[in-house]
C-alpha atoms as a PDB file:
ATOM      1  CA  UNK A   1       7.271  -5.476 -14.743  1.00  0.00           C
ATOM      2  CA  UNK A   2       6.354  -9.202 -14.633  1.00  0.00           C
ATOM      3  CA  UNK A   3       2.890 -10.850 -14.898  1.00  0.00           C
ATOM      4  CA  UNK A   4       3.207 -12.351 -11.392  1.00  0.00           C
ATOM      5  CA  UNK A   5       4.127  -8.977 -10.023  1.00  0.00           C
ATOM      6  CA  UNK A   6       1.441  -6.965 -11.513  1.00  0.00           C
ATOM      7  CA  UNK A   7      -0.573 -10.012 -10.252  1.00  0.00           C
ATOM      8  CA  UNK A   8       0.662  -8.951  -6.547  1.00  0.00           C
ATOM      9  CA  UNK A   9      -0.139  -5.419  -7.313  1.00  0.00           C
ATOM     10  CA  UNK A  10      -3.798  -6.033  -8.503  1.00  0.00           C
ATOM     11  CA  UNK A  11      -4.782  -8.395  -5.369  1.00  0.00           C
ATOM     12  CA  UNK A  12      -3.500  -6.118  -3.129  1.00  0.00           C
ATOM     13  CA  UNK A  13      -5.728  -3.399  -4.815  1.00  0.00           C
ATOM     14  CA  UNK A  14      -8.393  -5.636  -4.467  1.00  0.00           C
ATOM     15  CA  UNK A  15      -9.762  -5.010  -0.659  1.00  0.00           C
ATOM     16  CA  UNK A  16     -11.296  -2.071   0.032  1.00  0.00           C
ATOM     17  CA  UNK A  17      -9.492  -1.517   3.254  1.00  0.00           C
ATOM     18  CA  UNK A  18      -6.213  -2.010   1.227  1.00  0.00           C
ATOM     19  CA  UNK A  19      -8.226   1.091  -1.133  1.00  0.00           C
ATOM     20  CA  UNK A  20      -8.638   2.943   2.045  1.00  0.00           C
ATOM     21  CA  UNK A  21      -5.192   3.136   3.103  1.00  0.00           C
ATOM     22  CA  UNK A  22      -3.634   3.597   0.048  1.00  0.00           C
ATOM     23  CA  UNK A  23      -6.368   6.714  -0.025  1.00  0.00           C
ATOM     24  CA  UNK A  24      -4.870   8.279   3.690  1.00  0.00           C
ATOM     25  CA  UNK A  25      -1.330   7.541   2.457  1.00  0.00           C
ATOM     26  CA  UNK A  26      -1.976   9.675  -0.464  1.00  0.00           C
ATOM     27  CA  UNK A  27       0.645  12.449  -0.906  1.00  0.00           C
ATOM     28  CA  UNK A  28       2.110  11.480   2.672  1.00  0.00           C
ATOM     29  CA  UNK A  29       3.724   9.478   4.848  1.00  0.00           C
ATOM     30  CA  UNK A  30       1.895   7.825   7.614  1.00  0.00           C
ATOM     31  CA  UNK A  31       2.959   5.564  10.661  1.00  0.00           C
ATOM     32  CA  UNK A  32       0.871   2.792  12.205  1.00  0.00           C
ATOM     33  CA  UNK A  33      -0.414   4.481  14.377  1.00  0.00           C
ATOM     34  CA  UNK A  34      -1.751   7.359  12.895  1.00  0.00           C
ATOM     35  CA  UNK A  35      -3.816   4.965  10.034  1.00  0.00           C
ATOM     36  CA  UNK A  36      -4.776   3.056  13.245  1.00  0.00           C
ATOM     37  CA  UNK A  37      -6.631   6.605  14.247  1.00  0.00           C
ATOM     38  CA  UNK A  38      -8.664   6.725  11.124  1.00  0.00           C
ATOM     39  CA  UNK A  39      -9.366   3.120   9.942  1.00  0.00           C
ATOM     40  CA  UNK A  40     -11.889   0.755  11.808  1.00  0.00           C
ATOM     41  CA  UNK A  41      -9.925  -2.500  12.126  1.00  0.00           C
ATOM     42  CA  UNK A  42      -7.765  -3.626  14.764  1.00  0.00           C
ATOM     43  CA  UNK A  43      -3.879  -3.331  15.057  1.00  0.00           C
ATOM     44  CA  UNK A  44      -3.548  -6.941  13.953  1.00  0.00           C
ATOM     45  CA  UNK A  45      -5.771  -6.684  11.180  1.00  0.00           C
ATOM     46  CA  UNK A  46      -3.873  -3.794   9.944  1.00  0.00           C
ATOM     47  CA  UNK A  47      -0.383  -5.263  10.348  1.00  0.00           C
ATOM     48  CA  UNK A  48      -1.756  -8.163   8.128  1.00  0.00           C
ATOM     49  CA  UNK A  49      -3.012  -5.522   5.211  1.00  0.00           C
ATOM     50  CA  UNK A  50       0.600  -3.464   5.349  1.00  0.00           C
ATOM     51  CA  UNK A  51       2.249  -6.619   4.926  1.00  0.00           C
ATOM     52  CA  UNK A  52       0.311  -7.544   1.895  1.00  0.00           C
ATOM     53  CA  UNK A  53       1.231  -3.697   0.129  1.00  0.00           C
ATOM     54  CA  UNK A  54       4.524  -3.882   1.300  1.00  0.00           C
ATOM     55  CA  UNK A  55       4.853  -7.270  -0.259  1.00  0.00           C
ATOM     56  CA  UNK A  56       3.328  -6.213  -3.623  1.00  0.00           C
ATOM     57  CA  UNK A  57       5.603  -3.237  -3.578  1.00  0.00           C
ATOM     58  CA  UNK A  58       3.050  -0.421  -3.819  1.00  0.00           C
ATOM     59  CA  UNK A  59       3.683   0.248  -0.014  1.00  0.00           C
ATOM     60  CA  UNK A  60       7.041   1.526   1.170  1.00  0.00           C
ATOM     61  CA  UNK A  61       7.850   0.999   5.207  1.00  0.00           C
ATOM     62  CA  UNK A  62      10.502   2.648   7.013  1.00  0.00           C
ATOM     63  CA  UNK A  63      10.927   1.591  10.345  1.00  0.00           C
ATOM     64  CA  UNK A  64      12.073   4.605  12.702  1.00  0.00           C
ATOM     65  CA  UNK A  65      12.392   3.586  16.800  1.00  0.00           C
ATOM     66  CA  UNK A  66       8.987   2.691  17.876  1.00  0.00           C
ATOM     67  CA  UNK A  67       6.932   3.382  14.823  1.00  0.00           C
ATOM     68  CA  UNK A  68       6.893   2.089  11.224  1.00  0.00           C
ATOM     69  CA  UNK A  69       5.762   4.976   9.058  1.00  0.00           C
ATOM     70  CA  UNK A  70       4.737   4.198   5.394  1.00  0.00           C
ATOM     71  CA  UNK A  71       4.878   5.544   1.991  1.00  0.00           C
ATOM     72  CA  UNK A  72       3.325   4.834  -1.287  1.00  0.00           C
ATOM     73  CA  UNK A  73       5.808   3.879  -4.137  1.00  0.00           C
ATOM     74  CA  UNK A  74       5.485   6.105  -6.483  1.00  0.00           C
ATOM     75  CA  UNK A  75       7.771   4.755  -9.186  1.00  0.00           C
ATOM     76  CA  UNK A  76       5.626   1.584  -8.742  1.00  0.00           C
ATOM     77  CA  UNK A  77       2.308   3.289  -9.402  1.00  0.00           C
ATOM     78  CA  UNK A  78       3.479   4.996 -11.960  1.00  0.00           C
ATOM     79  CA  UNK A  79       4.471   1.769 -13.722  1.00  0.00           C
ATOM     80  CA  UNK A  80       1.333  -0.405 -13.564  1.00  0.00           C
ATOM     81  CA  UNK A  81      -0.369   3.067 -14.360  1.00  0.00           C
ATOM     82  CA  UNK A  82       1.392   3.120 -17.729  1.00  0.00           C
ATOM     83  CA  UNK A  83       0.940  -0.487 -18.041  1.00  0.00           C
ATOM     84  CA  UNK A  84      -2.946  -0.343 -17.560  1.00  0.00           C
ATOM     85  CA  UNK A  85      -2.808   2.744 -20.337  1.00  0.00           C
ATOM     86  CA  UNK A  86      -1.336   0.592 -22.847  1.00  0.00           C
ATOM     87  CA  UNK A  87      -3.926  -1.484 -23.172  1.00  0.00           C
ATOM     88  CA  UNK A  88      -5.991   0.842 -24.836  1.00  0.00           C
END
């Protein structure tokens, strides 16, 4: 993985309603609407903080009909996880 993506990765992290939603998505698969039912922001506001994980790649969408539903990438966690072990 390159600097400027683990640099993506990290400032995405870096908002604790990012932290929040990549806590719900935990272990499941989530649409819009349904993170919209347990976050305090508005739809907007959450449409701009999917973009940003989607963009870093830690945040899978799949759009199905009406609803985009998202996932968290698990082979990209996995990766900066190793990445952050090796430094010790």
């Amino acid at each position: 993985m390159k600097v400027a993506e683990k640099e993506k990765i990290f400032k995405a992290l870096g908002d604790a309603n990012r932290l929040i939603i990549m806590d719900l998505l935990k272990g499941t698969e989530l649409s819009a609407g349904r993170i919209l039912q347990q976050v305090k922001m508005g739809q907007s506001t959450l449409s701009h903080h999917m973009k940003i994980l989607c963009d870093s790649g830690i945040v899978n969408a799949r759009k199905d009909s009406r609803w985009v539903y998202y996932t968290i990438n698990g082979d990209v966690v996995k990766q900066i996880s190793a990445d952050i072990l090796g430094w010790l």
